[in-house]
Protein backbone atom coordinates (compact mmCIF):
# COMPACT_ATOMS: atom_id res chain seq x y z
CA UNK A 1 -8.23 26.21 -15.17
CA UNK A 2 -11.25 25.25 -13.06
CA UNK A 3 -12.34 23.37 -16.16
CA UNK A 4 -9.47 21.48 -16.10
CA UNK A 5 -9.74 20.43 -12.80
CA UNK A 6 -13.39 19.45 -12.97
CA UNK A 7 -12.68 17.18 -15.22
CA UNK A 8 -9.93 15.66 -14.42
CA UNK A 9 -10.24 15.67 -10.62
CA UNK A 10 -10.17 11.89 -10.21
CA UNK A 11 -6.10 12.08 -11.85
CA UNK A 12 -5.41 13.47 -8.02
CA UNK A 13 -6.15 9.88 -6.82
CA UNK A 14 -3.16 8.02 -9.19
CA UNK A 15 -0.93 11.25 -8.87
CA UNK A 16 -1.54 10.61 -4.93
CA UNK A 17 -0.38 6.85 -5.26
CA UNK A 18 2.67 7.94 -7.67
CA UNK A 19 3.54 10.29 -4.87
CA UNK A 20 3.17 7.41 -2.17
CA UNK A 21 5.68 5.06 -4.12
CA UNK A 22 8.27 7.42 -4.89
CA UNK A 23 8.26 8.33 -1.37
CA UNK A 24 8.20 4.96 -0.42
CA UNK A 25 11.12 4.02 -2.86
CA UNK A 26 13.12 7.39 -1.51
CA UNK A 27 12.84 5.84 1.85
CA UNK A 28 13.82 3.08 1.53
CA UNK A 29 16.98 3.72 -0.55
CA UNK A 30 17.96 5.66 2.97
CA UNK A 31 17.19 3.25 4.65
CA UNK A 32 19.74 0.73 2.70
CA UNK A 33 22.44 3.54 2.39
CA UNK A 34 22.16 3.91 6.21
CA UNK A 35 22.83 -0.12 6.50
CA UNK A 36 25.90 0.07 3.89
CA UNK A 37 27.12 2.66 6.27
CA UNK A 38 26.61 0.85 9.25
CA UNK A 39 28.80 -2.01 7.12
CA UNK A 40 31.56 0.31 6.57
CA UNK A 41 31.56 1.49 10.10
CA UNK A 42 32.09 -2.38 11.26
CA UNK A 43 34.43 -2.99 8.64
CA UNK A 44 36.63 0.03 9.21
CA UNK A 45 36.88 -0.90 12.96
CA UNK A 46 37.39 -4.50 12.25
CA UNK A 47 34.33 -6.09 14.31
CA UNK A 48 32.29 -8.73 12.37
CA UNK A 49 28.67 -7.49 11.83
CA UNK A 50 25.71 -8.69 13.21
CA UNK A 51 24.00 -11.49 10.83
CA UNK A 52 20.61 -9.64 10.77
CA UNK A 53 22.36 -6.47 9.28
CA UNK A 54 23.35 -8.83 6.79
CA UNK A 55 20.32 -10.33 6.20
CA UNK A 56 18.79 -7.62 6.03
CA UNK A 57 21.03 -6.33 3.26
CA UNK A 58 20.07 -9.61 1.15
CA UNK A 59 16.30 -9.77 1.70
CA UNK A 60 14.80 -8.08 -1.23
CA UNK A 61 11.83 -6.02 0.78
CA UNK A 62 13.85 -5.52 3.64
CA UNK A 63 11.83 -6.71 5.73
CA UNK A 64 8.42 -8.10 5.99
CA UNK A 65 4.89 -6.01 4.42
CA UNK A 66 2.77 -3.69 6.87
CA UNK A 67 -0.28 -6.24 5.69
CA UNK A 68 1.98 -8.67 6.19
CA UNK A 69 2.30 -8.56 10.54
CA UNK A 70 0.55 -9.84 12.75
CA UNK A 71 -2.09 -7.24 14.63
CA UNK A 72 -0.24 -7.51 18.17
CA UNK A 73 2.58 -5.53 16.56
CA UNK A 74 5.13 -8.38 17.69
CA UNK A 75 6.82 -8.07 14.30
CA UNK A 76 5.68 -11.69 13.26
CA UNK A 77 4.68 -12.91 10.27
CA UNK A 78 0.56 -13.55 9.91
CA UNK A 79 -2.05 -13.80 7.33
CA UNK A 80 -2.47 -10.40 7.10
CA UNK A 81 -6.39 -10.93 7.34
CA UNK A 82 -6.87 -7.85 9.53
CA UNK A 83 -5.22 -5.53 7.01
CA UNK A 84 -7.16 -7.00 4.13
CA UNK A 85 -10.53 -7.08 5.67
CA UNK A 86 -9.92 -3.45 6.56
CA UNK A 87 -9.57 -2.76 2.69
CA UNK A 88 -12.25 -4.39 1.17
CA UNK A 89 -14.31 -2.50 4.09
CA UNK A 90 -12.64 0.89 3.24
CA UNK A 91 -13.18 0.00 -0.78
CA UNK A 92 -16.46 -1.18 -0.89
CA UNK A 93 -17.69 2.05 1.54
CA UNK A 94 -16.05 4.34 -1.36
CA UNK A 95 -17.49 2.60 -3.84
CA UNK A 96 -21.13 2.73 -2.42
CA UNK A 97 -20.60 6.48 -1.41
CA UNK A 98 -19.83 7.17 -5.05
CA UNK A 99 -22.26 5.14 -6.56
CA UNK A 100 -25.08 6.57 -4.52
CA UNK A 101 -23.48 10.32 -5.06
CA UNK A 102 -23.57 9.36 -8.64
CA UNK A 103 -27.31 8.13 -8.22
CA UNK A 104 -28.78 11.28 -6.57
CA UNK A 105 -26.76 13.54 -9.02
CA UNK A 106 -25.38 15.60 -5.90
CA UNK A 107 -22.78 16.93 -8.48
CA UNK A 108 -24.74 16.77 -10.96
CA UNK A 109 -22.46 14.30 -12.62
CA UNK A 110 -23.91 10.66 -12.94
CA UNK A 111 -22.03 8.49 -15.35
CA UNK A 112 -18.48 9.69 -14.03
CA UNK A 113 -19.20 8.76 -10.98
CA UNK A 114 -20.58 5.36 -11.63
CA UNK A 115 -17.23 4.54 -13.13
CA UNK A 116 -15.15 5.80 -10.56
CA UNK A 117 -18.02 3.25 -8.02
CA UNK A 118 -17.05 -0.08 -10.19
CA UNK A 119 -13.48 0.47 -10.15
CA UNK A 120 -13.56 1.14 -6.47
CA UNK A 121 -15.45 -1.94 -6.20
CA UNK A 122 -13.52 -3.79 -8.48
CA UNK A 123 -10.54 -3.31 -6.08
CA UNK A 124 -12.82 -4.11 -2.96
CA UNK A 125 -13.40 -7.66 -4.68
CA UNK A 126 -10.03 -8.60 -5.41
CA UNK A 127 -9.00 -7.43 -2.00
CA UNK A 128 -11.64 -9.51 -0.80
CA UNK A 129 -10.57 -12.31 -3.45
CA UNK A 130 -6.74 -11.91 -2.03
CA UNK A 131 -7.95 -11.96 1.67
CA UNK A 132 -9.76 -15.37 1.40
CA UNK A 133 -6.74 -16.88 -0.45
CA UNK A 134 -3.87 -14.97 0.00
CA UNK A 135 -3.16 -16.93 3.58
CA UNK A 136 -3.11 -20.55 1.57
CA UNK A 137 0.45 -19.38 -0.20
CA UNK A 138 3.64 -20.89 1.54
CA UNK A 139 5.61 -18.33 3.16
């Protein structure tokens, strides 16, 4: 079993974001049964809803991204520049710490670890990529 695990440790980082989007999904079908209730409630005591229930009902994310607010926390929508900076930051550390754990064999693992370093920085890119362009789109 510890095999196993040492060599398949880096699974734990997809398993982790399969985890994150089911609980993600799970939350926010509450979330939309809890609105549908809220419907039912207004409709059973004949009061017309508010329109941003019902909005809210038809946007397709309900509501807007985390990346997608502005840093004040006002709720509006921004470029998201903060969030995205902060991720090519976070993904370009990882990658360095794993290339350079990879280059003094700490593990005693080299090749591994170099691959795990260019896919991390293969995401830092393209969140750097997304950051620099993302804020051209028409919202």
């Amino acid at each position: 079993m510890e095999d196993l695990f040492r060599s398949y440790w880096w699974l734990l980082f997809p398993l982790g974001f399969f985890v994150a989007q089911a609980w993600s999904s799970f939350m926010s079908y509450k979330r939309d049964k809890a609105r549908i209730d809220l419907l039912k409630s207004y409709a059973a005591s004949g009061k017309e809803p508010p329109a941003d229930l019902i909005a809210g009902l038809h946007s397709r994310g309900n509501g807007p991204e985390w990346s997608e607010l502005d840093p004040h926390g006002s709720g509006q929508h921004g470029t998201g520049g903060g969030s995205t900076a902060f991720l090519v930051i976070l993904f370009a550390g990882l990658s360095t710490v794993f290339g350079l754990t990879g280059y003094l064999g700490v593990f005693g693992v080299g090749v591994e670890l170099y691959f795990v370093a260019a896919v991390l920085g293969v995401l830092a890119l393209a969140f750097l990529v997304s950051g620099m362009f993302g804020g051209r789109r028409g919202r």
